[in-house]
N, C-alpha and C. Protein backbone atom coordinates (compact mmCIF):
# COMPACT_ATOMS: atom_id res chain seq x y z
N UNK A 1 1.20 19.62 14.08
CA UNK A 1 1.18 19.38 12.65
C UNK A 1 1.31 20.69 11.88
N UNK A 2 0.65 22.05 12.44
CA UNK A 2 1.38 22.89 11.88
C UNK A 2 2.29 23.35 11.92
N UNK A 3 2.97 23.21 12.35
CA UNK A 3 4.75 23.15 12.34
C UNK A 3 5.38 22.61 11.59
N UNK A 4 4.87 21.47 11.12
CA UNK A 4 5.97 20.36 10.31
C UNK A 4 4.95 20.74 8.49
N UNK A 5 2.99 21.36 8.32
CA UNK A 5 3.20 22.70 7.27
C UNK A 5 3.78 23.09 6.89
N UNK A 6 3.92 24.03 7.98
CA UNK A 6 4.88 25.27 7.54
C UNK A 6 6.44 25.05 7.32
N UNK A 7 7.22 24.46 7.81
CA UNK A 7 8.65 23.72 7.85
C UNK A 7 8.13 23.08 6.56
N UNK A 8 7.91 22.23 6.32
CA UNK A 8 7.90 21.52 5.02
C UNK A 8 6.90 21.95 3.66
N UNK A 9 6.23 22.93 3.68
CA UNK A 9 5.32 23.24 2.86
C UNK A 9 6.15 23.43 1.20
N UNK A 10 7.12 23.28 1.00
CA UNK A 10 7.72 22.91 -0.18
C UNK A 10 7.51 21.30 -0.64
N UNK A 11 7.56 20.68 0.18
CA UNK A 11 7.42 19.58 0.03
C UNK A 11 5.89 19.03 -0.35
N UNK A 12 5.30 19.57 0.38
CA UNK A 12 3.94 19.42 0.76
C UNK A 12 3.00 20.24 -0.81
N UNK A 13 3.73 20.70 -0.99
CA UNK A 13 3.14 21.43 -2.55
C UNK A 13 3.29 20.50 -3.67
N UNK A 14 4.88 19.93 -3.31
CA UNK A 14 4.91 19.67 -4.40
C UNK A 14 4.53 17.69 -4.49
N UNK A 15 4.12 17.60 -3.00
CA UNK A 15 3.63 16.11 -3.18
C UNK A 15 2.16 16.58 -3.75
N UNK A 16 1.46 17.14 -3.56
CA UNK A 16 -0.03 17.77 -4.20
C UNK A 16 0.06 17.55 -5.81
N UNK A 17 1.66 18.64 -6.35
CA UNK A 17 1.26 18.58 -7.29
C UNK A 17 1.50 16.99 -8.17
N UNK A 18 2.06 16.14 -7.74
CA UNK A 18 2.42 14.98 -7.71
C UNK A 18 1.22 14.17 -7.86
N UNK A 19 0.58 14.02 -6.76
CA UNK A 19 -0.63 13.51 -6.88
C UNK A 19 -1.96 13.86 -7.52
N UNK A 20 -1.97 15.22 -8.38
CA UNK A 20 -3.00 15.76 -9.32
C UNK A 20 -2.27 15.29 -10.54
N UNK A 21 -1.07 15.03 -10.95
CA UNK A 21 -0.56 14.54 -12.12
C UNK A 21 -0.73 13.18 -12.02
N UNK A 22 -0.70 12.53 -11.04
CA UNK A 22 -0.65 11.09 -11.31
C UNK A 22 -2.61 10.67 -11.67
N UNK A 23 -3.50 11.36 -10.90
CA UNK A 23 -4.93 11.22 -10.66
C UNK A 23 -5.53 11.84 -12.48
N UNK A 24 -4.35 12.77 -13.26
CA UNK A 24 -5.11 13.25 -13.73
C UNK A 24 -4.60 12.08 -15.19
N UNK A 25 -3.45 11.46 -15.38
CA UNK A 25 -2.90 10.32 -16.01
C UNK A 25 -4.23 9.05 -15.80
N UNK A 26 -3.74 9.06 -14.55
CA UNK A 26 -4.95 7.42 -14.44
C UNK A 26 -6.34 8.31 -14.90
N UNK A 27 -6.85 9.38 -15.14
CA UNK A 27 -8.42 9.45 -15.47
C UNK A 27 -8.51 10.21 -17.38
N UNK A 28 -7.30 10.37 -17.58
CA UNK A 28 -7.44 10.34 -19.07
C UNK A 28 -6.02 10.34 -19.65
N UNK A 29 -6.36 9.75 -21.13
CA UNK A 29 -5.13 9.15 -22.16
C UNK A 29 -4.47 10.90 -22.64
N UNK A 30 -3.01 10.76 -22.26
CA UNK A 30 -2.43 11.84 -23.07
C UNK A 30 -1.65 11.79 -23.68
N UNK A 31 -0.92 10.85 -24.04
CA UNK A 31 -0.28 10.53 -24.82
C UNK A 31 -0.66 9.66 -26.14
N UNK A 32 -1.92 9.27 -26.27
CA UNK A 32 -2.47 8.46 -27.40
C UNK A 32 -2.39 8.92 -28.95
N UNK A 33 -1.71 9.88 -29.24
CA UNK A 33 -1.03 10.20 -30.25
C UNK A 33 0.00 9.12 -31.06
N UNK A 34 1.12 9.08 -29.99
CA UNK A 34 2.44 8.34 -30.24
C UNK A 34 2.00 7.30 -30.29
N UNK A 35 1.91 5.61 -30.50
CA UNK A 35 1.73 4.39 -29.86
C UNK A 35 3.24 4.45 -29.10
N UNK A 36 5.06 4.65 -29.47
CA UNK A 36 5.27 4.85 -29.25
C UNK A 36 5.47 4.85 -27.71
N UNK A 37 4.46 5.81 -27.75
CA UNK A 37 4.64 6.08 -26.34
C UNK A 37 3.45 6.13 -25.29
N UNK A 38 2.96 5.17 -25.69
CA UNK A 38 1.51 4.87 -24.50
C UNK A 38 2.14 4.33 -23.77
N UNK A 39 3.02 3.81 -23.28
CA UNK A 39 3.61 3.21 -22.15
C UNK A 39 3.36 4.37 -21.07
N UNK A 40 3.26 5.45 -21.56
CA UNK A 40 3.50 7.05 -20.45
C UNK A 40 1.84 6.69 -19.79
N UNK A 41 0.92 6.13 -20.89
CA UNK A 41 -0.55 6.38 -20.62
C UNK A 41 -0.71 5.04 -20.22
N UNK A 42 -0.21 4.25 -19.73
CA UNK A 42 -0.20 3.06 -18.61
C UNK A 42 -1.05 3.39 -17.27
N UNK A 43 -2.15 3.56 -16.89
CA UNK A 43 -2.61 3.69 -15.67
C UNK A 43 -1.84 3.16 -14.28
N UNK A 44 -1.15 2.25 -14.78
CA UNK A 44 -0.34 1.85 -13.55
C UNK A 44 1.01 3.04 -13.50
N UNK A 45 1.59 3.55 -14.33
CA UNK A 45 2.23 4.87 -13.68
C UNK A 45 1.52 5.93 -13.35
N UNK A 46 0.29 6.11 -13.72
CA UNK A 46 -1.16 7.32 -13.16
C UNK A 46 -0.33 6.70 -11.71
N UNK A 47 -0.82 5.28 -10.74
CA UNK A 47 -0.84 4.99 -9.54
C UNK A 47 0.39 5.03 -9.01
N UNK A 48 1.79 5.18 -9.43
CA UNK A 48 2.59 4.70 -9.77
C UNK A 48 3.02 6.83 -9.29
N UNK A 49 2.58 7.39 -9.17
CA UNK A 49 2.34 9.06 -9.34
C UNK A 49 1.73 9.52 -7.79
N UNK A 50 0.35 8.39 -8.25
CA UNK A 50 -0.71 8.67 -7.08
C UNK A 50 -0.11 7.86 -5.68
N UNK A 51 0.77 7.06 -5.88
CA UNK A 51 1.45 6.30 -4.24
C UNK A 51 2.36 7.20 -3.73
N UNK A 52 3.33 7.66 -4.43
CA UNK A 52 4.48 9.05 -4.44
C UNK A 52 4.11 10.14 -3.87
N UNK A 53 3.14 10.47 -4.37
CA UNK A 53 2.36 11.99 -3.76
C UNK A 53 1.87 11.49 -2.40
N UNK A 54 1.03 10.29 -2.16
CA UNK A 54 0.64 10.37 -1.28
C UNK A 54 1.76 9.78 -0.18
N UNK A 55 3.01 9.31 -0.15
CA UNK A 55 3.81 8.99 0.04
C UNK A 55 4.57 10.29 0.55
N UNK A 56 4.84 11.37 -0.09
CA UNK A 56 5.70 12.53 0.03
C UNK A 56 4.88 13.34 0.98
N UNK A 57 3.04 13.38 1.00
CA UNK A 57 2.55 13.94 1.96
C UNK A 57 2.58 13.48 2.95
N UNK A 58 2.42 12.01 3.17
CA UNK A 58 2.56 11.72 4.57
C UNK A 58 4.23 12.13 5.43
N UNK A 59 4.96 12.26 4.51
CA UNK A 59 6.60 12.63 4.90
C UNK A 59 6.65 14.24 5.43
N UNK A 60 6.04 14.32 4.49
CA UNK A 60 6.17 15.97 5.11
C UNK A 60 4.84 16.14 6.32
N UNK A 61 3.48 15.98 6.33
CA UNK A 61 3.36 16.20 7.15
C UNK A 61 3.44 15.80 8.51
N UNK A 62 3.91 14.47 8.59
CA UNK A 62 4.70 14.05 10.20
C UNK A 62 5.98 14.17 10.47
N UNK A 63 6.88 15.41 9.18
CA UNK A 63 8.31 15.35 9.40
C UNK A 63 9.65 14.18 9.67
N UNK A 64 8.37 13.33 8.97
CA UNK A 64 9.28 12.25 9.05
C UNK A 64 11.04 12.03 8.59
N UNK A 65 11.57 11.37 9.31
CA UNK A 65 13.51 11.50 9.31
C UNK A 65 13.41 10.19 9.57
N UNK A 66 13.37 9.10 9.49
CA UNK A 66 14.08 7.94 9.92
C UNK A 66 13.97 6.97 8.82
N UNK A 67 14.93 6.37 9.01
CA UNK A 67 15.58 5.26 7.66
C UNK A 67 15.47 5.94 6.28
N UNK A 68 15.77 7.27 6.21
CA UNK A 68 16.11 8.05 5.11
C UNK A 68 14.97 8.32 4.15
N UNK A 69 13.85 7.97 5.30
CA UNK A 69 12.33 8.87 4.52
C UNK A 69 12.54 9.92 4.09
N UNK A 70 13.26 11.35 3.90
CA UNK A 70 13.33 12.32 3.40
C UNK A 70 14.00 12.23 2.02
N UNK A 71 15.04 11.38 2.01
CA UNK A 71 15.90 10.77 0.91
C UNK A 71 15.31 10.39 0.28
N UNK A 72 14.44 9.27 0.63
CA UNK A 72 13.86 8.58 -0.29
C UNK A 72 12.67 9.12 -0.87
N UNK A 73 12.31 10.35 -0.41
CA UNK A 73 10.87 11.09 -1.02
C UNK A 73 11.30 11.88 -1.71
N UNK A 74 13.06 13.02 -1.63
CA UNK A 74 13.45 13.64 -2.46
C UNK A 74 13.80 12.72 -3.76
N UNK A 75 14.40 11.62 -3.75
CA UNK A 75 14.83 10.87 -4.77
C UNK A 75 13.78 10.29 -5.48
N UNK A 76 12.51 10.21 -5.31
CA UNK A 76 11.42 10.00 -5.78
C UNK A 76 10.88 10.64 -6.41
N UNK A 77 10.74 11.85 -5.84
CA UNK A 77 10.10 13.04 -6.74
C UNK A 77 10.35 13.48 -7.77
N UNK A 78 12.44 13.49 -7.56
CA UNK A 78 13.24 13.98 -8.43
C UNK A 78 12.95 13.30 -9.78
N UNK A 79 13.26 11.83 -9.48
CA UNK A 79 13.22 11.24 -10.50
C UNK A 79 12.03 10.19 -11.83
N UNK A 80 10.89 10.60 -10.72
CA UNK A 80 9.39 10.60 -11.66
C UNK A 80 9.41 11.89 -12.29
N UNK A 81 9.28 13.32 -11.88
CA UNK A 81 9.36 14.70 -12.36
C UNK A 81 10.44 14.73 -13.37
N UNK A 82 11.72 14.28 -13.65
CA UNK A 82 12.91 14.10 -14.30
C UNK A 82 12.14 12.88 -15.74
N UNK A 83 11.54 12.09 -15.04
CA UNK A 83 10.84 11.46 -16.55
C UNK A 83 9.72 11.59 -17.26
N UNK A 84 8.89 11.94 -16.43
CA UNK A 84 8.21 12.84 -17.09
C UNK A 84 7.99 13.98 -18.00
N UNK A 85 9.31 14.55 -17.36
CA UNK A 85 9.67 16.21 -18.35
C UNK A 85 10.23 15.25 -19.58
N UNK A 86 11.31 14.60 -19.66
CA UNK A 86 11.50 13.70 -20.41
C UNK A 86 10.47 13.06 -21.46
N UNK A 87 9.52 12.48 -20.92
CA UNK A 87 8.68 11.71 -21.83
C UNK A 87 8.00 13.45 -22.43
N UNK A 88 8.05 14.53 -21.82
CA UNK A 88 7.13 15.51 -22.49
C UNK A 88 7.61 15.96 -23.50
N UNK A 89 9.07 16.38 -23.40
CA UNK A 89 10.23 16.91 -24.54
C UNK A 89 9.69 16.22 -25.47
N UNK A 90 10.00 14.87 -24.92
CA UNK A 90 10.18 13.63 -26.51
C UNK A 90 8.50 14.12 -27.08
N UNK A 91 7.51 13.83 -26.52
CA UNK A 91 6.31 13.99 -27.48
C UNK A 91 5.67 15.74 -28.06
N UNK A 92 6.50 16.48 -27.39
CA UNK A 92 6.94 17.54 -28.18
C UNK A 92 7.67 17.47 -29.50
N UNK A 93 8.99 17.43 -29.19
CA UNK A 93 9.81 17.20 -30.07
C UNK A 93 9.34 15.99 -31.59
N UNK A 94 8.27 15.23 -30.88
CA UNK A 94 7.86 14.64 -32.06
C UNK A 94 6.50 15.24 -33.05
N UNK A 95 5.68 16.33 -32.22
CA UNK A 95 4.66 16.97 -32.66
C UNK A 95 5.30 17.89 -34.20
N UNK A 96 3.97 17.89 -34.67
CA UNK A 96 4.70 18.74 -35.86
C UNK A 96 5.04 20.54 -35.76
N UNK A 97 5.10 20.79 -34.52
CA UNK A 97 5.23 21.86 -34.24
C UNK A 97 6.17 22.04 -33.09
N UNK A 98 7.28 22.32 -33.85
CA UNK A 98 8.57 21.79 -32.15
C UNK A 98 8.78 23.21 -31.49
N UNK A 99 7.45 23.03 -30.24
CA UNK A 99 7.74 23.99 -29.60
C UNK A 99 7.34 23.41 -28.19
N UNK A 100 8.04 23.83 -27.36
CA UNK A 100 7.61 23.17 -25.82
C UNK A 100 5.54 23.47 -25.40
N UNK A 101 5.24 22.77 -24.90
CA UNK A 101 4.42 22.85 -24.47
C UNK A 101 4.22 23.30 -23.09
N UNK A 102 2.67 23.67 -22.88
CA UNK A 102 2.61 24.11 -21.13
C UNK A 102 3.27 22.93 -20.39
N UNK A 103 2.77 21.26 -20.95
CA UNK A 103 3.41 20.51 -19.57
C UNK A 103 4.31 20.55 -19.17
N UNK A 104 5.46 20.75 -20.39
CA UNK A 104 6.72 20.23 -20.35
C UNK A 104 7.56 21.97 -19.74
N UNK A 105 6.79 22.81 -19.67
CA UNK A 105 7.83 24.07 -18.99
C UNK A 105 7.43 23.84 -17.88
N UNK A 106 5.71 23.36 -17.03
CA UNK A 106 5.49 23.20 -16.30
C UNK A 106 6.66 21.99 -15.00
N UNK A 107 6.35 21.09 -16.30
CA UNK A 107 7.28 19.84 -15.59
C UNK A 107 8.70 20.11 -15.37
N UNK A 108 9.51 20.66 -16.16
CA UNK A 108 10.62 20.79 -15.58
C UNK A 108 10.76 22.29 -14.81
N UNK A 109 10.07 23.05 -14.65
CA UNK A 109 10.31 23.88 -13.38
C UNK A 109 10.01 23.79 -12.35
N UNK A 110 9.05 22.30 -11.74
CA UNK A 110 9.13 21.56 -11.03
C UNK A 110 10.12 20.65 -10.48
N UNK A 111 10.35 19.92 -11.57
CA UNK A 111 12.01 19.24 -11.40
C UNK A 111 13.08 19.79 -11.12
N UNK A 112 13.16 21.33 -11.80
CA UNK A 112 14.66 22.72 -11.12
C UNK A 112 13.87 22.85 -9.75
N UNK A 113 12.99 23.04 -9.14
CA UNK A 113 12.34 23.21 -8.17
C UNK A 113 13.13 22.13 -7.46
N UNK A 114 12.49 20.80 -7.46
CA UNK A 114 12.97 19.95 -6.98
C UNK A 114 14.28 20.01 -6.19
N UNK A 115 15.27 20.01 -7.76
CA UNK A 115 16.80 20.02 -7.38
C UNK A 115 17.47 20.55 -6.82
N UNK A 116 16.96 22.02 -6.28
CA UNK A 116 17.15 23.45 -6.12
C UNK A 116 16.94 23.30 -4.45
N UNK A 117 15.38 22.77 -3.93
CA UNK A 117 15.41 22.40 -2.72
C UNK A 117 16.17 21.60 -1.90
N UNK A 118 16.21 20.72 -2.91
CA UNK A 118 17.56 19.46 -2.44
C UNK A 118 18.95 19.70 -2.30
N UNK A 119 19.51 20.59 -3.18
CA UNK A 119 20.89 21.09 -2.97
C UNK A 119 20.63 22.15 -1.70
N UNK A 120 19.51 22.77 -1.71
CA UNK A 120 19.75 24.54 -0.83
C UNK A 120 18.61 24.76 -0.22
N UNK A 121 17.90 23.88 -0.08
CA UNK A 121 17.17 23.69 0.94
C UNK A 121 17.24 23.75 2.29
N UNK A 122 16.62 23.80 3.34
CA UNK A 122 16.42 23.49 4.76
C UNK A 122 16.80 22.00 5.15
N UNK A 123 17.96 22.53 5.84
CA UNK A 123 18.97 20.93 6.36
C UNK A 123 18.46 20.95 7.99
N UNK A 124 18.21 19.51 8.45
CA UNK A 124 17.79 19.45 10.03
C UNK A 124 19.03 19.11 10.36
């Protein structure tokens, strides 16, 4: 198992950080500003965060490859992290002060992260 760590520890970071965003959604409202946009503060995408992460850790740490488990954990990540940064812009962009926030530089240098591994990443 430390082998498939260290080999995958990109992955393995970023299912962590996956699953502290989804744990930290389901345990408080952040979007309750907008009505708008409480759909973001739905506890069922908190879990919806928290299955993904824990989903992407179990991938990376048994190195899992078959029936396109790697695919399907990159395409997962990509594209919760991709709406998220999304939903952050937008409730930026709607604050009366249009300036990015920590989440939203946070979130999408996660998501270039993401994309970045996936194009130029470590191919088996």
């Amino acid at each position: 198992m430390y082998r498939n760590i260290k080999k995958n520890r990109f992955w393995l970071v970023t299912a962590i950080e996956t699953l502290v965003l989804g744990v930290s959604f389901v345990s408080v409202p952040t979007f309750d500003s907008l009505p708008w946009l409480s759909l973001a503060d739905d506890p069922r995408l908190g879990m919806l965060l928290v299955a993904a992460g824990i989903f992407s850790i179990v991938v990376s740490l048994w190195d899992i490859h078959w029936n396109g488990a790697r695919r399907l954990m990159t395409g997962i990540l990509a594209g919760l992290w991709l709406g998220y940064t999304v939903m952050f812009v937008v409730f930026d962009l709607s604050s009366p002060v249009k300036f990015p926030s920590w989440t939203t530089i946070l979130a999408t240098a996660v998501f270039v992260r993401i994309l970045a591994e996936a194009g130029w990443g470590h191919r088996d």
